[in-house]
N, C-alpha and C. Protein backbone atom coordinates (compact mmCIF):
# COMPACT_ATOMS: atom_id res chain seq x y z
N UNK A 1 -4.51 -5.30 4.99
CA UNK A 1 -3.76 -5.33 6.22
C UNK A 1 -2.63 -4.30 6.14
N UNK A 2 -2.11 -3.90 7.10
CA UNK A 2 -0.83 -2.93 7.10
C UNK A 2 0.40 -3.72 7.43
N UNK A 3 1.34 -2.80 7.54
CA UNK A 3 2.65 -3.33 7.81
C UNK A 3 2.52 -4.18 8.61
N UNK A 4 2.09 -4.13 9.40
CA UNK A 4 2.45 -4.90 10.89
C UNK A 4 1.33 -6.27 10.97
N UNK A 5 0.66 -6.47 9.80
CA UNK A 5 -0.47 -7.53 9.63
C UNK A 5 -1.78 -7.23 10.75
N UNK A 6 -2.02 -6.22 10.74
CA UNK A 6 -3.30 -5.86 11.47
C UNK A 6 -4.46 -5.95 9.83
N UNK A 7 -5.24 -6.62 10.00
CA UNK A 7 -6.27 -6.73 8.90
C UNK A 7 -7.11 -5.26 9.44
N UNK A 8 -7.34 -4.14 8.72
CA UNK A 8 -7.71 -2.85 9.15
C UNK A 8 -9.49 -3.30 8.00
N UNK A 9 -9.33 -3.79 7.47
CA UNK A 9 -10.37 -3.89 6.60
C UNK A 9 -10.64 -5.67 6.28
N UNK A 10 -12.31 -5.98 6.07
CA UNK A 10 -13.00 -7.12 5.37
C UNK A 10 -13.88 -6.77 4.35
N UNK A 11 -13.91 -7.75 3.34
CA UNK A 11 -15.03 -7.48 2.86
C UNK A 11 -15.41 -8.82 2.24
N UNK A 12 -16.30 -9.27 1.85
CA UNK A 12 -17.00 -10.70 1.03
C UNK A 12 -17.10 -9.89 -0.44
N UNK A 13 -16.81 -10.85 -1.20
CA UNK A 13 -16.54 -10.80 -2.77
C UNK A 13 -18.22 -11.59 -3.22
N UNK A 14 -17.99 -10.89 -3.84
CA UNK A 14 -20.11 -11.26 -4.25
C UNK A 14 -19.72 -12.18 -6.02
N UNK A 15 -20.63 -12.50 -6.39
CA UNK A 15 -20.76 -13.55 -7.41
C UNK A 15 -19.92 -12.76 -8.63
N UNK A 16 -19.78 -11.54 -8.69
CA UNK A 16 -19.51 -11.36 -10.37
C UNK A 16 -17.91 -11.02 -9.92
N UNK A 17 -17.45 -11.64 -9.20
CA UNK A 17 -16.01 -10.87 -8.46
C UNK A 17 -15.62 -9.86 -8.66
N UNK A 18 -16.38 -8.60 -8.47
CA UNK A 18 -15.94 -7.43 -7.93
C UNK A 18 -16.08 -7.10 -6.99
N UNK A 19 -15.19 -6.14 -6.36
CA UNK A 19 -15.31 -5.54 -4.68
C UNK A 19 -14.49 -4.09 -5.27
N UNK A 20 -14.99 -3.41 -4.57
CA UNK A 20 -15.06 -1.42 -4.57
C UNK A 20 -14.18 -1.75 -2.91
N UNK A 21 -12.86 -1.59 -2.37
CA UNK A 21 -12.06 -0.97 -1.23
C UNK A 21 -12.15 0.20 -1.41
N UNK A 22 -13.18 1.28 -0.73
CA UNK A 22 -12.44 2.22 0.14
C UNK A 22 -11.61 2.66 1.04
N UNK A 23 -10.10 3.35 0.72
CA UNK A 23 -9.46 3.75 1.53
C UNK A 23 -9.38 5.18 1.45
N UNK A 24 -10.49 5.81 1.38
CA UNK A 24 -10.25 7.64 1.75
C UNK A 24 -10.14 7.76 3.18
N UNK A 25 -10.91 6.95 3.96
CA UNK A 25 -10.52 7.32 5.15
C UNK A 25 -9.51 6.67 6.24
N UNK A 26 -8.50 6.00 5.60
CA UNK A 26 -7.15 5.06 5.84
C UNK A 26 -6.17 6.10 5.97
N UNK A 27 -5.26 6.29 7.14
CA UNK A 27 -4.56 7.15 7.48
C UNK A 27 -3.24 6.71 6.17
N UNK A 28 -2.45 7.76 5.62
CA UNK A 28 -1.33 7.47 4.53
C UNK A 28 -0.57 5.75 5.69
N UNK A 29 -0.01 5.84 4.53
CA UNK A 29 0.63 4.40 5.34
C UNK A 29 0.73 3.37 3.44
N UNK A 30 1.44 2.36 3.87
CA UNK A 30 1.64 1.33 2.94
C UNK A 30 0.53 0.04 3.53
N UNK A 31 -0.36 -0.14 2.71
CA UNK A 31 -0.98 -1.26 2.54
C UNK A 31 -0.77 -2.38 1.68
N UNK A 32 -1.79 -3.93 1.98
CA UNK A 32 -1.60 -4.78 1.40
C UNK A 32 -2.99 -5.72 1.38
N UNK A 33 -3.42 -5.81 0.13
CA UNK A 33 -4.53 -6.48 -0.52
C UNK A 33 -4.52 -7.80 -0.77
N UNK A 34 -5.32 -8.81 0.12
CA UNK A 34 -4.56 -10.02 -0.58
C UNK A 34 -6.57 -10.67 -0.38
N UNK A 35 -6.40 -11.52 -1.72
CA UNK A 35 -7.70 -11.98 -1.70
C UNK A 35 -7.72 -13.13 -2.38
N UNK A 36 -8.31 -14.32 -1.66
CA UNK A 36 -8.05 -15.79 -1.88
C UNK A 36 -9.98 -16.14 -1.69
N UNK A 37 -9.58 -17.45 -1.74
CA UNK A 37 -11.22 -17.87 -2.38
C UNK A 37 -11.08 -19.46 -2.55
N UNK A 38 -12.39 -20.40 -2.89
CA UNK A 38 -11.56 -21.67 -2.64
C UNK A 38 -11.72 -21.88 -3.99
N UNK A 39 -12.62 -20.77 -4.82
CA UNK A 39 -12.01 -20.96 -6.50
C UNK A 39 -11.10 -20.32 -7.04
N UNK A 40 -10.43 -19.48 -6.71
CA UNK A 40 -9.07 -18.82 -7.22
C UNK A 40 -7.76 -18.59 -6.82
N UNK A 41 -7.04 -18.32 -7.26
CA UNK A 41 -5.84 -18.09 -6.39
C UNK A 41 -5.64 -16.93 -5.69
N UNK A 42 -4.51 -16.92 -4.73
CA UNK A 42 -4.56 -15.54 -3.84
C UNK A 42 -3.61 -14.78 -5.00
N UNK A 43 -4.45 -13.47 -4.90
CA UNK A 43 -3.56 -12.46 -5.33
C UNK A 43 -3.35 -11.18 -4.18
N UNK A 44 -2.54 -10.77 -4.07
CA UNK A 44 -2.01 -9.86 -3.06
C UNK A 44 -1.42 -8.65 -3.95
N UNK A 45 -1.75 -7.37 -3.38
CA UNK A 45 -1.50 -6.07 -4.20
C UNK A 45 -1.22 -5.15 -2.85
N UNK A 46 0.29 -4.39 -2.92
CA UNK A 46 0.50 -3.31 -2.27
C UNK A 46 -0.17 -2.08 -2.79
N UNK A 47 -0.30 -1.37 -1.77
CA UNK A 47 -0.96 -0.02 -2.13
C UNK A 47 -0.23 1.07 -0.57
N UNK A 48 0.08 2.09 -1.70
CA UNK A 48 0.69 2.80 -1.26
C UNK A 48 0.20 4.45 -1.12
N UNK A 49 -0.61 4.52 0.14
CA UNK A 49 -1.52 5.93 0.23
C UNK A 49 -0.53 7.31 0.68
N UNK A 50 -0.37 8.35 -0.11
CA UNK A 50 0.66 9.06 0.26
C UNK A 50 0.11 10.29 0.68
């Protein structure tokens, strides 16, 4: 999601919990990663495209 909580991106997390986000084509800006599940906890990660 971006600043302003627009979710710009989804994706489903597959069995071995990895997921590949592409943001090459995400205009610069400050982002935010947050990924919850009903087996894990949310973790949330800024990312900062310059």
């Amino acid at each position: 999601m971006d600043l302003l909580g627009k979710v710009v991106a989804g994706q489903p997390i597959v069995e071995n919990l990895q997921c590949i986000l592409d943001m090459s084509a995400a205009p610069k800006g400050i982002y935010f990663i947050e990924i919850t599940g009903a087996e894990y906890k949310i973790v949330r990660k800024k990312i900062v495209l310059q």
